[in-house]
N, C-alpha and C. Protein backbone atom coordinates (compact mmCIF):
# COMPACT_ATOMS: atom_id res chain seq x y z
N UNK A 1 -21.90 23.00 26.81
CA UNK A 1 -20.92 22.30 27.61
C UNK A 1 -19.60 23.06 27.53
N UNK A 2 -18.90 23.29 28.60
CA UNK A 2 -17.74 23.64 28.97
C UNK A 2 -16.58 22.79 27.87
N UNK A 3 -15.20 23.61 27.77
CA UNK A 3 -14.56 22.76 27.13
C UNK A 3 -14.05 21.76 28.03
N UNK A 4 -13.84 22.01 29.09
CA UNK A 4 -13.68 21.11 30.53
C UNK A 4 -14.51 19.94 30.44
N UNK A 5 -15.77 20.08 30.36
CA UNK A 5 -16.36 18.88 30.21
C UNK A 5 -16.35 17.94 29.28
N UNK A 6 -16.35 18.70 28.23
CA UNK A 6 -15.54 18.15 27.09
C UNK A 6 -14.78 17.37 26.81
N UNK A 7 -13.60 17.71 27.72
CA UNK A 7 -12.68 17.22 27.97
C UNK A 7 -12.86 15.98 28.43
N UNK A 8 -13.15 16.32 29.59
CA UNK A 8 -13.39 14.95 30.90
C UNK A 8 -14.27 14.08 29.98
N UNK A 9 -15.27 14.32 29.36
CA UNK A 9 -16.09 13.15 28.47
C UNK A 9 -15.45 12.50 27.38
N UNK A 10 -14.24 13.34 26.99
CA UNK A 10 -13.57 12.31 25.62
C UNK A 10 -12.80 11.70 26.41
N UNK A 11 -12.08 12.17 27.40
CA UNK A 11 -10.96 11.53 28.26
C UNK A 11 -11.72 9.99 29.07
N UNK A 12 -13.13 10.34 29.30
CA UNK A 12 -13.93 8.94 30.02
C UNK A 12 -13.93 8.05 29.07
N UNK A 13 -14.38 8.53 27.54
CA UNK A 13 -14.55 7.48 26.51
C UNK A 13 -13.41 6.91 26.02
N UNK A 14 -12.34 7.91 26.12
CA UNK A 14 -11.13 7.08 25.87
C UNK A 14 -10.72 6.01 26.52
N UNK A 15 -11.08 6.50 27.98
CA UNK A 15 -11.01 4.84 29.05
C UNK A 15 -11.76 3.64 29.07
N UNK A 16 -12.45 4.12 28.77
CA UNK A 16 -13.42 3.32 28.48
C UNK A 16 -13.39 2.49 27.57
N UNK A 17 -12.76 2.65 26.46
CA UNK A 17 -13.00 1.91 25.13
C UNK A 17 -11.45 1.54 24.77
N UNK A 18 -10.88 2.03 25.62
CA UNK A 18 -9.12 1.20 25.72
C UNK A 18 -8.13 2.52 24.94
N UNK A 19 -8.75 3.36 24.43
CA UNK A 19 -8.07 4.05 23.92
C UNK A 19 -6.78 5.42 24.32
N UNK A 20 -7.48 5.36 25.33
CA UNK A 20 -6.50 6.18 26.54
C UNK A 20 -5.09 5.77 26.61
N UNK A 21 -4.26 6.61 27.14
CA UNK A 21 -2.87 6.07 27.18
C UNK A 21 -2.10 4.93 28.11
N UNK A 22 -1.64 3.84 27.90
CA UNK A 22 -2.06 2.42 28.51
C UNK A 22 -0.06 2.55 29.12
N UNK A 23 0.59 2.27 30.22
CA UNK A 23 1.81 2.07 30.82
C UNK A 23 2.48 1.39 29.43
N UNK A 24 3.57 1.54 29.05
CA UNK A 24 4.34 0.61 28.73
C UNK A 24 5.05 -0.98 29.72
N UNK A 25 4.65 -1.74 30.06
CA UNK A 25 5.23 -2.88 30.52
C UNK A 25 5.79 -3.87 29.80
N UNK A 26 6.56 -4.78 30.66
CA UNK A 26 7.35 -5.84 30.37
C UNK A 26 6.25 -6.78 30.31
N UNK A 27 5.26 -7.32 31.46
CA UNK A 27 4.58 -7.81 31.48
C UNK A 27 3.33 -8.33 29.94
N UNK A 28 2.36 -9.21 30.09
CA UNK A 28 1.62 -9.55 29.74
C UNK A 28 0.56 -8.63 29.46
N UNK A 29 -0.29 -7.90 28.33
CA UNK A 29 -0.82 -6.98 28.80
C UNK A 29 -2.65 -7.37 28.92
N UNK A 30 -3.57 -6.75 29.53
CA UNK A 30 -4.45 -7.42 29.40
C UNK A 30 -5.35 -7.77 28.16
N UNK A 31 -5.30 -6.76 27.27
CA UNK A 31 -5.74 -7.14 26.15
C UNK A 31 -5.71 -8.01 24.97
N UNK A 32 -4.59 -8.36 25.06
CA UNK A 32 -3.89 -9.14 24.53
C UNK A 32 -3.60 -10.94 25.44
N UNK A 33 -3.84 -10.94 26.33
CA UNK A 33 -4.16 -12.28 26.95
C UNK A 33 -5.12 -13.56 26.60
N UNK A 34 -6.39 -12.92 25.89
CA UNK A 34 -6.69 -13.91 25.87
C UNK A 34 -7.63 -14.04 24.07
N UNK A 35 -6.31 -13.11 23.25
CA UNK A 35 -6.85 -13.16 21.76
C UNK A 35 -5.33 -13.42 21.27
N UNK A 36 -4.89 -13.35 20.08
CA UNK A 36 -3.81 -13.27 19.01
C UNK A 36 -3.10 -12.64 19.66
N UNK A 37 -3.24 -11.62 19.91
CA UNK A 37 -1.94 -10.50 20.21
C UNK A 37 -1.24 -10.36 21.99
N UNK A 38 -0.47 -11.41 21.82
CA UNK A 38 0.19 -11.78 23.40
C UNK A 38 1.52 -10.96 23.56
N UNK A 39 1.93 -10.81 24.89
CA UNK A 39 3.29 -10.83 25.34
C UNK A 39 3.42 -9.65 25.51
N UNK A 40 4.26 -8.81 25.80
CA UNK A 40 4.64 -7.72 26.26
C UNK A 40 4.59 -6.52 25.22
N UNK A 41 4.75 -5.11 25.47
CA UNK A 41 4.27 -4.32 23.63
C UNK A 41 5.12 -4.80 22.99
N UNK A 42 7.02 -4.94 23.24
CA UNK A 42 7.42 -4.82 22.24
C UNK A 42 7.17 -6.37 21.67
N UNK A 43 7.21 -7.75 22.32
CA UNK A 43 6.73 -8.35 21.24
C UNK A 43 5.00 -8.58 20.50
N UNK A 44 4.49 -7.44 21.18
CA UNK A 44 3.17 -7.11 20.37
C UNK A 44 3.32 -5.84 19.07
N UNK A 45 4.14 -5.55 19.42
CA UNK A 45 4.36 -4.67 18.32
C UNK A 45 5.25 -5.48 17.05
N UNK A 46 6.20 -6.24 17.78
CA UNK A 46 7.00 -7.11 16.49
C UNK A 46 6.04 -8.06 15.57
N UNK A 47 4.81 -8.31 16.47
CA UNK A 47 4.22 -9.38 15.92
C UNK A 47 2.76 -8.78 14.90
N UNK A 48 2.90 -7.48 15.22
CA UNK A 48 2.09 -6.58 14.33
C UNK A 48 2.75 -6.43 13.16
N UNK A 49 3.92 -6.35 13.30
CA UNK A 49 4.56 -5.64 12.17
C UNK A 49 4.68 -7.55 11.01
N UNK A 50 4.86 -8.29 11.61
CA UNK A 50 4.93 -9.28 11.03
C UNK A 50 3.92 -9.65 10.50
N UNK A 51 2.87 -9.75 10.83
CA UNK A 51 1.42 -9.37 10.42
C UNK A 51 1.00 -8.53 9.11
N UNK A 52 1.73 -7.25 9.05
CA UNK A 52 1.55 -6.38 7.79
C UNK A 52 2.26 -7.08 6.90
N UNK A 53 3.44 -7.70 7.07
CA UNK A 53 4.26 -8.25 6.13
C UNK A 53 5.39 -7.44 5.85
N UNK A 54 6.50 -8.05 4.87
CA UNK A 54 7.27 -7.62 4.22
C UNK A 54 6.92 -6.91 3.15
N UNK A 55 7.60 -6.24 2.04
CA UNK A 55 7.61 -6.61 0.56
C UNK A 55 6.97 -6.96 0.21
N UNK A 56 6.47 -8.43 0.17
CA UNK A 56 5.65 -9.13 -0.59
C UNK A 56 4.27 -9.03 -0.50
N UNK A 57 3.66 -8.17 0.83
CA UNK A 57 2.27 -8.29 0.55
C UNK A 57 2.32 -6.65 0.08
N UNK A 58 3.32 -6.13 -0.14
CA UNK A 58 2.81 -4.78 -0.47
C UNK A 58 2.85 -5.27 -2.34
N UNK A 59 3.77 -6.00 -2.68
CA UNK A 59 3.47 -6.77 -4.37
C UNK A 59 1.88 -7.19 -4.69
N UNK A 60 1.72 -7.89 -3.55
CA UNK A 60 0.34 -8.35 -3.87
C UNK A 60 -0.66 -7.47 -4.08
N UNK A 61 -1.03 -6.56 -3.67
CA UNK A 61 -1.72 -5.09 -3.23
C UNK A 61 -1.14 -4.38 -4.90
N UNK A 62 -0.07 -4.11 -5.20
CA UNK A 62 0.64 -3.59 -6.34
C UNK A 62 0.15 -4.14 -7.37
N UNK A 63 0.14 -5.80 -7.15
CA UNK A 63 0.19 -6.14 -8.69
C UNK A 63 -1.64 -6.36 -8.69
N UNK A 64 -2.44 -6.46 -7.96
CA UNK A 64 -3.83 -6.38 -8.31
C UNK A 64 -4.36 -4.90 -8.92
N UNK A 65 -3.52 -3.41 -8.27
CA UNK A 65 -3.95 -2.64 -8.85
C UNK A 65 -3.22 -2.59 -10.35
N UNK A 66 -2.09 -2.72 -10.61
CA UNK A 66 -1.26 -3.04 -11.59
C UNK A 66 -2.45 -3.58 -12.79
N UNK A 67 -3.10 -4.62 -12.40
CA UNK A 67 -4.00 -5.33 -13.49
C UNK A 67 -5.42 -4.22 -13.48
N UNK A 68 -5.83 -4.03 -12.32
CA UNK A 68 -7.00 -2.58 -12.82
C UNK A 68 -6.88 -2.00 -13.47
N UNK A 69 -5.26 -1.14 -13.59
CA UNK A 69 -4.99 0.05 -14.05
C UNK A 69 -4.94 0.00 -15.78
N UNK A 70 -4.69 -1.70 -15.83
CA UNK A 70 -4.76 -2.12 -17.15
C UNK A 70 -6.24 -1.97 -18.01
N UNK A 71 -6.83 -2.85 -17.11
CA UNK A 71 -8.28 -2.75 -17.84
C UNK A 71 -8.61 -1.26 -17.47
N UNK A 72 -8.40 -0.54 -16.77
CA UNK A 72 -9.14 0.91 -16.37
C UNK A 72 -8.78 1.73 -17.93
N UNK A 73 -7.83 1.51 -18.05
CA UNK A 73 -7.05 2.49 -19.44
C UNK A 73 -7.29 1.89 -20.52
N UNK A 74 -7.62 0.24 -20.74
CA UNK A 74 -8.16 -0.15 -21.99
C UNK A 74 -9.86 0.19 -21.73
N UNK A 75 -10.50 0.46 -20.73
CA UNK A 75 -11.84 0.95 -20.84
C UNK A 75 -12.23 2.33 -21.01
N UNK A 76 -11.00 2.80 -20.99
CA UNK A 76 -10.98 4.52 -21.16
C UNK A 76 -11.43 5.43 -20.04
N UNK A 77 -11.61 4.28 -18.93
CA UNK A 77 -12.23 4.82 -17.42
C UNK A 77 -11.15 6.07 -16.79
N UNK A 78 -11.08 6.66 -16.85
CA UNK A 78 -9.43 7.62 -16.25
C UNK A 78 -9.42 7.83 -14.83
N UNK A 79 -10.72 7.42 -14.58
CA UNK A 79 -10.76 8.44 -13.33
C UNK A 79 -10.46 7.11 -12.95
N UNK A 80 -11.25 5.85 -12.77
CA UNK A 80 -10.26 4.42 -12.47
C UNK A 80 -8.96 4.40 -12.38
N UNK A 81 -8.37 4.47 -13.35
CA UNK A 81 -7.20 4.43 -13.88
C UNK A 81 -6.56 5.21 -12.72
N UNK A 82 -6.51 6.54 -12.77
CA UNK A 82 -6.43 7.14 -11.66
C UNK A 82 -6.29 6.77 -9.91
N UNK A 83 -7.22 5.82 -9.93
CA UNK A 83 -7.80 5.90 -8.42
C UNK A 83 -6.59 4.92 -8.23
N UNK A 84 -6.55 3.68 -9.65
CA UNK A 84 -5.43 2.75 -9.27
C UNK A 84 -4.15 2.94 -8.87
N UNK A 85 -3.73 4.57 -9.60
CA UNK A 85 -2.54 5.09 -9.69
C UNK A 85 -2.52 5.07 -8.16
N UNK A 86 -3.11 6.30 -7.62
CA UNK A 86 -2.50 6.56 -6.83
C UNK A 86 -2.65 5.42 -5.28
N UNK A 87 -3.50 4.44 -5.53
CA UNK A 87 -3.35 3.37 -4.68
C UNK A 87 -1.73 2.51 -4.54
N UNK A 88 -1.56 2.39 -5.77
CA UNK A 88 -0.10 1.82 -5.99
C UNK A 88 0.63 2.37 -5.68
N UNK A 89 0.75 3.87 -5.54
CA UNK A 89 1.82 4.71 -4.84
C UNK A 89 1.66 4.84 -3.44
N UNK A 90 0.61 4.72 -2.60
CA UNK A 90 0.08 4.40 -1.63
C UNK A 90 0.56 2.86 -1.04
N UNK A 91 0.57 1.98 -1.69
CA UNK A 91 0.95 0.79 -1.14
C UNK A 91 2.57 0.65 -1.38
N UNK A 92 3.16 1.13 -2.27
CA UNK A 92 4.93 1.55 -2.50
C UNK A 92 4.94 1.90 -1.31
N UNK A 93 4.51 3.20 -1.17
CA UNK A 93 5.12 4.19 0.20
C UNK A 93 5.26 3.39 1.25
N UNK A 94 3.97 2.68 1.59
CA UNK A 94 4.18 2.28 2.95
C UNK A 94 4.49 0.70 3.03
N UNK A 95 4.71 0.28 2.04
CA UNK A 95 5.94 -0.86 1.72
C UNK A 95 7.12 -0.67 2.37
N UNK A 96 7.68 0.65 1.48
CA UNK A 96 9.05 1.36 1.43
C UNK A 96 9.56 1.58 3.02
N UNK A 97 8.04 1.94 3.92
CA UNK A 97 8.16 2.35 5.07
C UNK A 97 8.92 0.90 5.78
N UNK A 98 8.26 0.28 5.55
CA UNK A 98 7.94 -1.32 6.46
C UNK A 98 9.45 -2.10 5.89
N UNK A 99 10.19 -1.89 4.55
CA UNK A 99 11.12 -2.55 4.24
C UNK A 99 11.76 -1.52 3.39
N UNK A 100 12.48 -0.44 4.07
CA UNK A 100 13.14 0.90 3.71
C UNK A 100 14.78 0.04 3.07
N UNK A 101 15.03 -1.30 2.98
CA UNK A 101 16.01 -1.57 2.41
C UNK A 101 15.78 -1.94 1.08
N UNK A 102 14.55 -1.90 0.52
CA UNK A 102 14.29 -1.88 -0.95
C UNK A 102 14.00 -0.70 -1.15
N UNK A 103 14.57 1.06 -0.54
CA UNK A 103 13.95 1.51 -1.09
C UNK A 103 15.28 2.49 -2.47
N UNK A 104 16.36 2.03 -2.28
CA UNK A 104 17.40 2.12 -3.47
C UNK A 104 16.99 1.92 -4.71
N UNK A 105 16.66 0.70 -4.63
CA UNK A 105 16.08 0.05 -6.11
C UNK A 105 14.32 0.56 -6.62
N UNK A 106 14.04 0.92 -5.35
CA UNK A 106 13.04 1.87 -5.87
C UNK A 106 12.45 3.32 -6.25
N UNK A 107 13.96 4.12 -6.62
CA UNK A 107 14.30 5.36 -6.57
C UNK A 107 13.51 5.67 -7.95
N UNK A 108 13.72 4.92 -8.73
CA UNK A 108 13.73 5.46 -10.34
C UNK A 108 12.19 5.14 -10.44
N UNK A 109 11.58 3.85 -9.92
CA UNK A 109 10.68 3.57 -9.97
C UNK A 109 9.46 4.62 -9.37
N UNK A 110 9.73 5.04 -8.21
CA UNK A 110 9.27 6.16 -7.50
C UNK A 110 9.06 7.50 -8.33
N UNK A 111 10.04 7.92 -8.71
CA UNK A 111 10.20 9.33 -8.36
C UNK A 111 10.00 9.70 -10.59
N UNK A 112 10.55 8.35 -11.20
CA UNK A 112 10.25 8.71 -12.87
C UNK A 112 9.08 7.81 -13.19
N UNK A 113 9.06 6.72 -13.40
CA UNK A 113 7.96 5.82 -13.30
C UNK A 113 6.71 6.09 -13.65
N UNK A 114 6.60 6.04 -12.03
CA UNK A 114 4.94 6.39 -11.47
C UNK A 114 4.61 7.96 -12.05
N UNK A 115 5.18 8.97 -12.14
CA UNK A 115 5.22 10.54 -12.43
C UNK A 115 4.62 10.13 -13.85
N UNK A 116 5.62 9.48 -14.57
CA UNK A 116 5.21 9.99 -15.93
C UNK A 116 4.24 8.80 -16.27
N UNK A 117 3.76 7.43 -15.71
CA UNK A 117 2.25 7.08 -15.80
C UNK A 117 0.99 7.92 -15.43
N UNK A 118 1.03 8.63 -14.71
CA UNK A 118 0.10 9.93 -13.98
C UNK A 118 0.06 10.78 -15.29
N UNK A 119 1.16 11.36 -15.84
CA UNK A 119 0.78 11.57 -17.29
C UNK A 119 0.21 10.70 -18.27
N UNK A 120 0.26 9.54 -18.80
CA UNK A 120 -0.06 9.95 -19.56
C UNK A 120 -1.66 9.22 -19.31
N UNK A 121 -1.85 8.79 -18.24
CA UNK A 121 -3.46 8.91 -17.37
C UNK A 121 -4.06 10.36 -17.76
N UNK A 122 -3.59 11.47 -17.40
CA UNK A 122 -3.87 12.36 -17.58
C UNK A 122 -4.36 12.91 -18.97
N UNK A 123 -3.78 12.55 -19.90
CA UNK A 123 -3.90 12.76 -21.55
C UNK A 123 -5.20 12.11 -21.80
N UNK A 124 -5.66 11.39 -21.49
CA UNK A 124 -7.12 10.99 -21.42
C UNK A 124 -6.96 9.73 -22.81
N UNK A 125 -6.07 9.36 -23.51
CA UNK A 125 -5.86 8.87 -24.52
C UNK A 125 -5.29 7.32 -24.29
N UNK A 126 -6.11 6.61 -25.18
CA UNK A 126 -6.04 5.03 -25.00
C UNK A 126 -4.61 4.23 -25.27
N UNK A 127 -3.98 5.52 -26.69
CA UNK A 127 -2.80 4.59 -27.25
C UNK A 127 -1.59 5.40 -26.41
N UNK A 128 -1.50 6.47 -25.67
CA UNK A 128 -1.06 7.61 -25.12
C UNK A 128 -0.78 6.11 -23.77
N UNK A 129 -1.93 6.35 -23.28
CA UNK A 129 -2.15 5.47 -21.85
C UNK A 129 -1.44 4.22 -22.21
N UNK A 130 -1.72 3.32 -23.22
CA UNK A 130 -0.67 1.87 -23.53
C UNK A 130 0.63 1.73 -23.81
N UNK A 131 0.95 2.93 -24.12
CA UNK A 131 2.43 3.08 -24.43
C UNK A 131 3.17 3.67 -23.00
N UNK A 132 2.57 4.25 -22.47
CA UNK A 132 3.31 4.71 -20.93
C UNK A 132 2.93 2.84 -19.73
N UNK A 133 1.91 2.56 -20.19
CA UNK A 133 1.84 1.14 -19.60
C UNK A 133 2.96 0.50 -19.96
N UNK A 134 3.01 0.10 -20.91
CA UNK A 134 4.54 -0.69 -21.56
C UNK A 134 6.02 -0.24 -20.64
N UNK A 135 5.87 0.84 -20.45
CA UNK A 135 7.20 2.10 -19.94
C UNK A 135 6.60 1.37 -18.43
N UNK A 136 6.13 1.42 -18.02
CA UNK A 136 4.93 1.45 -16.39
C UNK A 136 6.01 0.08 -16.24
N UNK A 137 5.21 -1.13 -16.79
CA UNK A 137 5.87 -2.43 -17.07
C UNK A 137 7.29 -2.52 -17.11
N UNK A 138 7.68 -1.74 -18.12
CA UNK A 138 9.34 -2.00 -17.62
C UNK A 138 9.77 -1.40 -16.41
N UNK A 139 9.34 -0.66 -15.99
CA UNK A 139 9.61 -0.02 -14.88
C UNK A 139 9.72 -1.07 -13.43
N UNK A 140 8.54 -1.84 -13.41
CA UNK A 140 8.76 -3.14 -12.71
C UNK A 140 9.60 -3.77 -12.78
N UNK A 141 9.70 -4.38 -13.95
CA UNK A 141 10.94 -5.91 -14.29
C UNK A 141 12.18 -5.10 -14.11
N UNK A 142 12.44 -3.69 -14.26
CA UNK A 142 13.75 -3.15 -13.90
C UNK A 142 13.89 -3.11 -12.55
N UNK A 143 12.95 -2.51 -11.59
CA UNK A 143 12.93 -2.74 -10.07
C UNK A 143 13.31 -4.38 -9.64
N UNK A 144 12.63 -5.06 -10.07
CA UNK A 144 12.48 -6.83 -9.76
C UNK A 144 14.26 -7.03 -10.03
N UNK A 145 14.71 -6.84 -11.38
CA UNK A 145 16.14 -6.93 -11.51
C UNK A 145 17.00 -6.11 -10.52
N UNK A 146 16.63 -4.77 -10.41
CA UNK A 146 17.60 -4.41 -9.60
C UNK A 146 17.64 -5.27 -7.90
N UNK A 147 16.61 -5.77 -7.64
CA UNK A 147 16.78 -6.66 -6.32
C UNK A 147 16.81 -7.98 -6.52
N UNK A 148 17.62 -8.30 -7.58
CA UNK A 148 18.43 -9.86 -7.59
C UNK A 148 17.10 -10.95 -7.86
N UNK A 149 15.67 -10.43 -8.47
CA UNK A 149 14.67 -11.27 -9.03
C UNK A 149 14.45 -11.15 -10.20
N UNK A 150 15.26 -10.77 -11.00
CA UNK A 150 14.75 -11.16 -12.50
C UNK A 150 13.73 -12.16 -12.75
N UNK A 151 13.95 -12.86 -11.98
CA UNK A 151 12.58 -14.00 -12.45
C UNK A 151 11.02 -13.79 -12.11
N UNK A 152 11.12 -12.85 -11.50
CA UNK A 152 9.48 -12.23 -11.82
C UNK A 152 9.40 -10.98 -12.62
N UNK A 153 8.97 -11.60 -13.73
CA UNK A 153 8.60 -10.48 -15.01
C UNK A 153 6.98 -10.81 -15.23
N UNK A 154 6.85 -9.21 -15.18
CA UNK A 154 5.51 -8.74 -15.25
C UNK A 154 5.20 -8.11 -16.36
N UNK A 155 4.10 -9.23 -16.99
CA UNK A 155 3.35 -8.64 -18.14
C UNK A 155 1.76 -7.59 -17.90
N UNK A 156 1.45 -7.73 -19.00
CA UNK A 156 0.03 -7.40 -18.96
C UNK A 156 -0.68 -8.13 -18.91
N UNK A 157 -1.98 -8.04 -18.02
CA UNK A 157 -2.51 -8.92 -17.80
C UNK A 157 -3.52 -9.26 -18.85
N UNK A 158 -3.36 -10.73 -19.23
CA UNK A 158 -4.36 -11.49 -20.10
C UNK A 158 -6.04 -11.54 -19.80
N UNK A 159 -6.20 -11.72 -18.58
CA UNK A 159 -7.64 -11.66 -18.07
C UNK A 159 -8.29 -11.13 -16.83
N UNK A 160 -9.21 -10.71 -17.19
CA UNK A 160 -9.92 -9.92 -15.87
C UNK A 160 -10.39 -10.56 -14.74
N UNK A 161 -9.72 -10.43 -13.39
CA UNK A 161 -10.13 -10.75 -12.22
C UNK A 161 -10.79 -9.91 -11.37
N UNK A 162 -11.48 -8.59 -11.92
CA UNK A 162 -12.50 -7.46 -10.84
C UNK A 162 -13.49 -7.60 -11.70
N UNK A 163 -15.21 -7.61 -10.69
CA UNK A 163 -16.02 -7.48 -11.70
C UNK A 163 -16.33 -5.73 -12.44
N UNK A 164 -15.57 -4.82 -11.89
CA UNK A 164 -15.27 -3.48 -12.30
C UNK A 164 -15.09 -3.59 -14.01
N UNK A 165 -15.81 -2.72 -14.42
CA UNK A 165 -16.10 -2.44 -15.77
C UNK A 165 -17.21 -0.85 -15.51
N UNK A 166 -16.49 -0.33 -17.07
CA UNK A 166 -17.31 1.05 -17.06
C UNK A 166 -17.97 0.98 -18.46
């Protein structure tokens, strides 16, 4: 096949399956008529974004890996431990994206924090790994304080909510 045809066949499937490039209107659009997602893009786009959430669902996402990363490093799992890491920096980022006015208070947290938990993940070592947890931990309740919530302080977690075990 030609790259021409090629062409013309991704360009059909794109139409086909809605994916093609759609007018911007004021109007009602059709896809959105007769499910959840109504009204014109931009309030389909506002109502997406409201949808992902603030802040707070990127906490929620945070603090479940937060408790993995716990049991991952008291099981000596690293590569877990690991996977949690960099999920949590993954859900920061695009937190940070979605509510770029917390992202002051999350400078130190970012950029010293998370770096030197990745160490001592890396060291492969249990009491190595609990003592940068502790550091990990304050690292939170200092973020939480610097945005006027001191009142959510985050411990370690007491009990296991994944059936994940190694």
């Amino acid at each position: 096949m030609t790259p021409f045809y090629t062409l013309c066949s991704l360009s059909f499937v794109a139409v086909l399956f809605g994916c093609g490039p759609t007018p911007v209107t004021d109007t009602y659009s059709e896809v959105g008529t007769d499910g959840w997602l109504k009204g014109n893009r931009e309030e389909q786009l506002e109502e997406v974004a409201h949808q992902l959430g603030g802040f707070s669902r990127t906490m929620v996402e945070v603090g479940y890996r937060y408790s993995e990363l716990y049991w991952a490093g008291e099981d000596e799992n690293w590569k877990y431990a690991e996977h949690q890491l960099v999920h949590i920096i993954e859900a920061m980022e695009d937190g940070l994206k979605r509510r770029p006015v917390r992202a002051a208070s999350a400078v130190e947290f970012m950029e010293k924090t998370l770096p030197e938990m990745k160490k001592a993940i890396a060291v492969e070592d249990k009491d190595s790994f609990l003592a940068g947890y502790k550091t990990f931990t304050a690292g939170c309740n200092a973020c939480h304080a610097k945005e006027g919530e001191k009142f959510i302080v985050i411990q370690h977690p007491l009990a296991r909510l994944s059936p994940v075990r190694f």
